[in-house]
C-alpha atoms as a PDB file:
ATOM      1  CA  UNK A   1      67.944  50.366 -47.118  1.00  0.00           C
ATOM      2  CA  UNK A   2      64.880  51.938 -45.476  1.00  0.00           C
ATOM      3  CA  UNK A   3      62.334  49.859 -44.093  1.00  0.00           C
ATOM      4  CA  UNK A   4      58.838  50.219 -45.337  1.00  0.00           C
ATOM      5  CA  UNK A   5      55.665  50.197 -42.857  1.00  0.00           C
ATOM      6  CA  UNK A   6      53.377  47.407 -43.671  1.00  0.00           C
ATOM      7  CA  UNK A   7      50.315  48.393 -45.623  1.00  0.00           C
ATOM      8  CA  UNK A   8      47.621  47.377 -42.359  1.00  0.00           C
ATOM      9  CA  UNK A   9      49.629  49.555 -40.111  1.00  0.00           C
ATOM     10  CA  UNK A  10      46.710  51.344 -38.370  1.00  0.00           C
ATOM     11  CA  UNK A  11      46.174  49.948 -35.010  1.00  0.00           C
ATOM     12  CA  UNK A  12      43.009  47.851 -35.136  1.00  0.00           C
ATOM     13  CA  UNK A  13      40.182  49.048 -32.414  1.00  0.00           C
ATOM     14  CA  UNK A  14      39.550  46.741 -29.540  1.00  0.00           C
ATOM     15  CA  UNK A  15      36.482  45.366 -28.099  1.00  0.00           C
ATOM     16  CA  UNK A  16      35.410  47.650 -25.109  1.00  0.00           C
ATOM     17  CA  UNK A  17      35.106  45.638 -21.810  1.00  0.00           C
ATOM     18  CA  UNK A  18      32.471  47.702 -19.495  1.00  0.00           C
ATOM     19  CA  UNK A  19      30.060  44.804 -18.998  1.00  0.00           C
ATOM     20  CA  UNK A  20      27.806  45.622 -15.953  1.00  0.00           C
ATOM     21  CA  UNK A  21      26.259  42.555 -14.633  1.00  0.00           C
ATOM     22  CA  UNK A  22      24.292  44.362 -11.834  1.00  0.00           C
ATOM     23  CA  UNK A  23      22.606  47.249 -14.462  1.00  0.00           C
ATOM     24  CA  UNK A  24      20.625  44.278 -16.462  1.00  0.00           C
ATOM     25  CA  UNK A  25      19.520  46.380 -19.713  1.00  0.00           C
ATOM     26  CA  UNK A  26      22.870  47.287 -20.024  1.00  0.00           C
ATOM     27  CA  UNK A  27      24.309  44.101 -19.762  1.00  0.00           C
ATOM     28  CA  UNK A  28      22.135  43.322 -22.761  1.00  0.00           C
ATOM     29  CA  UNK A  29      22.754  45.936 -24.299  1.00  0.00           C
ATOM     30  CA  UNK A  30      26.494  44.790 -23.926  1.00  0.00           C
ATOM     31  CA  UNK A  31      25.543  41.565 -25.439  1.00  0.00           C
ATOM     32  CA  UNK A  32      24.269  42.550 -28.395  1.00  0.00           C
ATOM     33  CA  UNK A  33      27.037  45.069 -28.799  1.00  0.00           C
ATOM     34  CA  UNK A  34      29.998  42.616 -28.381  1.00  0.00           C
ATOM     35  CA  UNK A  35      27.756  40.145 -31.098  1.00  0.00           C
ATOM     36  CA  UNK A  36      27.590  43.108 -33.720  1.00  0.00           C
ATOM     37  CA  UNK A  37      31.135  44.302 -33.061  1.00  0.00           C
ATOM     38  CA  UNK A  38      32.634  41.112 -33.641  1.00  0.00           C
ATOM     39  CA  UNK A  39      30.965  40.668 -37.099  1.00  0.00           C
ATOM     40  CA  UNK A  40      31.929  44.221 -37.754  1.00  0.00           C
ATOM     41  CA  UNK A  41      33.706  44.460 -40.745  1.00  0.00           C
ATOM     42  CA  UNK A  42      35.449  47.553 -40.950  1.00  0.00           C
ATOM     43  CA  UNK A  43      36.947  49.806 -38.018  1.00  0.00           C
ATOM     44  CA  UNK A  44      34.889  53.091 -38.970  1.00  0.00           C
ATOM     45  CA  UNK A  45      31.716  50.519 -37.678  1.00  0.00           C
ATOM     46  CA  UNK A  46      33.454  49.279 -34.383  1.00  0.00           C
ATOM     47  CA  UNK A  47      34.645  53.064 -33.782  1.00  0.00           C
ATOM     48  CA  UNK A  48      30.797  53.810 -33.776  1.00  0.00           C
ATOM     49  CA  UNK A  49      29.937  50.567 -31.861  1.00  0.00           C
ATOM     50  CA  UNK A  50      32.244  51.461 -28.862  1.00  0.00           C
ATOM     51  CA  UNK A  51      31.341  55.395 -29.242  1.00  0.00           C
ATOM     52  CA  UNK A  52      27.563  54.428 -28.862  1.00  0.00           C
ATOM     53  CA  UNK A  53      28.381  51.797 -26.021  1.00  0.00           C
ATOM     54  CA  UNK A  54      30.326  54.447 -24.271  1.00  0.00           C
ATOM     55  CA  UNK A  55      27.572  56.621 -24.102  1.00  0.00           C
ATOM     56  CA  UNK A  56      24.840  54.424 -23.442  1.00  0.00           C
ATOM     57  CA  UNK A  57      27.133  53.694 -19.785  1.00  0.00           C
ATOM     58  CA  UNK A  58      27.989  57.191 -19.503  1.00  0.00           C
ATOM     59  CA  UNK A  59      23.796  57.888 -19.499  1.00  0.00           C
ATOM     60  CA  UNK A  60      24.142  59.934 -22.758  1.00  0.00           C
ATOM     61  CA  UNK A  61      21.839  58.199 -24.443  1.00  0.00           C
ATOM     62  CA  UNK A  62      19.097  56.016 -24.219  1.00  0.00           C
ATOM     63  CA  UNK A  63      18.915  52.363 -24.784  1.00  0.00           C
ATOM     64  CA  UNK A  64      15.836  52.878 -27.429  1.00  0.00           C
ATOM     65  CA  UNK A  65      18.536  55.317 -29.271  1.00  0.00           C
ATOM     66  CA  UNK A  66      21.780  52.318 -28.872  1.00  0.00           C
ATOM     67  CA  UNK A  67      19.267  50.228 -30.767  1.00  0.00           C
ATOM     68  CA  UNK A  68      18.480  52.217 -33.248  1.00  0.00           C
ATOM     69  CA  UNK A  69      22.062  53.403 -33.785  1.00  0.00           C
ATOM     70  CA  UNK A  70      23.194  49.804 -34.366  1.00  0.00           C
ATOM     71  CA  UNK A  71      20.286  48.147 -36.150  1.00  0.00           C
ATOM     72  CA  UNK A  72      22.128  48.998 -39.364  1.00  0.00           C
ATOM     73  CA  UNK A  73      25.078  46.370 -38.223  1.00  0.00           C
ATOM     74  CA  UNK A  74      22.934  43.449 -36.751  1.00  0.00           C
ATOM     75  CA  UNK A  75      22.823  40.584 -39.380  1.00  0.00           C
ATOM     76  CA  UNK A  76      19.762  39.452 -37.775  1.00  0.00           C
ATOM     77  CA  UNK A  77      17.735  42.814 -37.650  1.00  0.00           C
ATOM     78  CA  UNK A  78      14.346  41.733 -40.118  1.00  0.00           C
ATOM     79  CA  UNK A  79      11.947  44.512 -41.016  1.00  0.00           C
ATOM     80  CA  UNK A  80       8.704  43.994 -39.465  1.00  0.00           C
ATOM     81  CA  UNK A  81       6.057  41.926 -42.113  1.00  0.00           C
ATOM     82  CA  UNK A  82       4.500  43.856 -44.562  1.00  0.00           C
ATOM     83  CA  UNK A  83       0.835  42.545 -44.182  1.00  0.00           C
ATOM     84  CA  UNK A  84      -0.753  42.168 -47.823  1.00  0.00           C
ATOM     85  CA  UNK A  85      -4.043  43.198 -48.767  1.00  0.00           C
ATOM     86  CA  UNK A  86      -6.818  40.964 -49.231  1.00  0.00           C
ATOM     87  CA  UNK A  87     -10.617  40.552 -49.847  1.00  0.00           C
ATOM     88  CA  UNK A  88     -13.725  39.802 -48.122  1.00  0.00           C
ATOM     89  CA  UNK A  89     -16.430  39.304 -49.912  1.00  0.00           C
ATOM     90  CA  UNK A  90     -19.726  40.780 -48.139  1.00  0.00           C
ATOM     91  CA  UNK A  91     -23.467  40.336 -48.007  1.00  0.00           C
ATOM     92  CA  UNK A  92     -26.090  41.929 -46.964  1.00  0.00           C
ATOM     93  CA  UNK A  93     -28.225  40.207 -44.743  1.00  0.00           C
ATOM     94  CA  UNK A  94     -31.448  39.881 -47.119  1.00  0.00           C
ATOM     95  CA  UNK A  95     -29.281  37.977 -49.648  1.00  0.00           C
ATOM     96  CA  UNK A  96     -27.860  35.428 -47.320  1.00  0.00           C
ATOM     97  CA  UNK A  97     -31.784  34.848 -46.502  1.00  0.00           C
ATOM     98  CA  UNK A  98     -32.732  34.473 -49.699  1.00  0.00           C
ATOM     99  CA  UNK A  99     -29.946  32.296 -50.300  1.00  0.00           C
ATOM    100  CA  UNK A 100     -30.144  30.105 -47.520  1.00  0.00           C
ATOM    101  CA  UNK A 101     -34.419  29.975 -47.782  1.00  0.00           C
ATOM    102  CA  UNK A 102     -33.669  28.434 -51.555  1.00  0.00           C
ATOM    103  CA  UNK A 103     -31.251  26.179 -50.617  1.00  0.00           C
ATOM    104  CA  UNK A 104     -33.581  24.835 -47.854  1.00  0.00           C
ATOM    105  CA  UNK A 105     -36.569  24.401 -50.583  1.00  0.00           C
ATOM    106  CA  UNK A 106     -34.353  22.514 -52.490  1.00  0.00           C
ATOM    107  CA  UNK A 107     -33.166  20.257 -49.910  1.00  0.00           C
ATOM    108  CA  UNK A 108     -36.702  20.131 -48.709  1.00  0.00           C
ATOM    109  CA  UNK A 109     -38.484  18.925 -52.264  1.00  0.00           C
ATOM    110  CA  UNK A 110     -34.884  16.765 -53.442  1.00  0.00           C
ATOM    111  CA  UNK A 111     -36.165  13.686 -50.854  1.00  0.00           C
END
């Protein structure tokens, strides 16, 4: 009888633990990494997430570049607004006088 590996054999990846509580926008950094890794949903994404953590403390990249590498696994990463256009209506000066001079006669001769 031969014995047959079960079908979620491959050794799960595990949570990096390099916190630095002294290097502060790492420690964020770590933060946010530990929040997207556990909410990660497959181990190609928490392969990346510890390969991009690993560099950021190993000053290979930037922490402008770790953000941008994850923002595609952060659940709470919302585009900036997109700002609408809208209308103004305008008037040139000489119309608002004549506007505001025949209101004025009206309320003058309406007593």
């Amino acid at each position: 009888m031969t014995e047959q590996a079960p079908k979620n054999s491959q050794p799960t990846t595990e949570k990096l633990l390099i916190d630095d509580l002294s290097n502060f926008p790492f420690h964020a950094a770590y933060i946010v990494y530990a929040e997207v890794f556990d909410s990660a949903s497959s181990d190609e994404e928490r392969l990346e997430l510890n390969k991009n953590i690993a560099d950021l403390k190993n000053n290979v990249i930037t922490s402008e570049t770790f953000y941008r590498n994850i923002s595609r696994y952060r659940k709470d990463f919302v585009p900036p607004p997109r700002y609408d256009r809208f209308t103004v209506q305008t008037q040139r000066k000489r119309d608002w006088r004549m506007k505001s001079q025949r209101q004025d006669r009206i309320r003058r001769h309406k007593k």
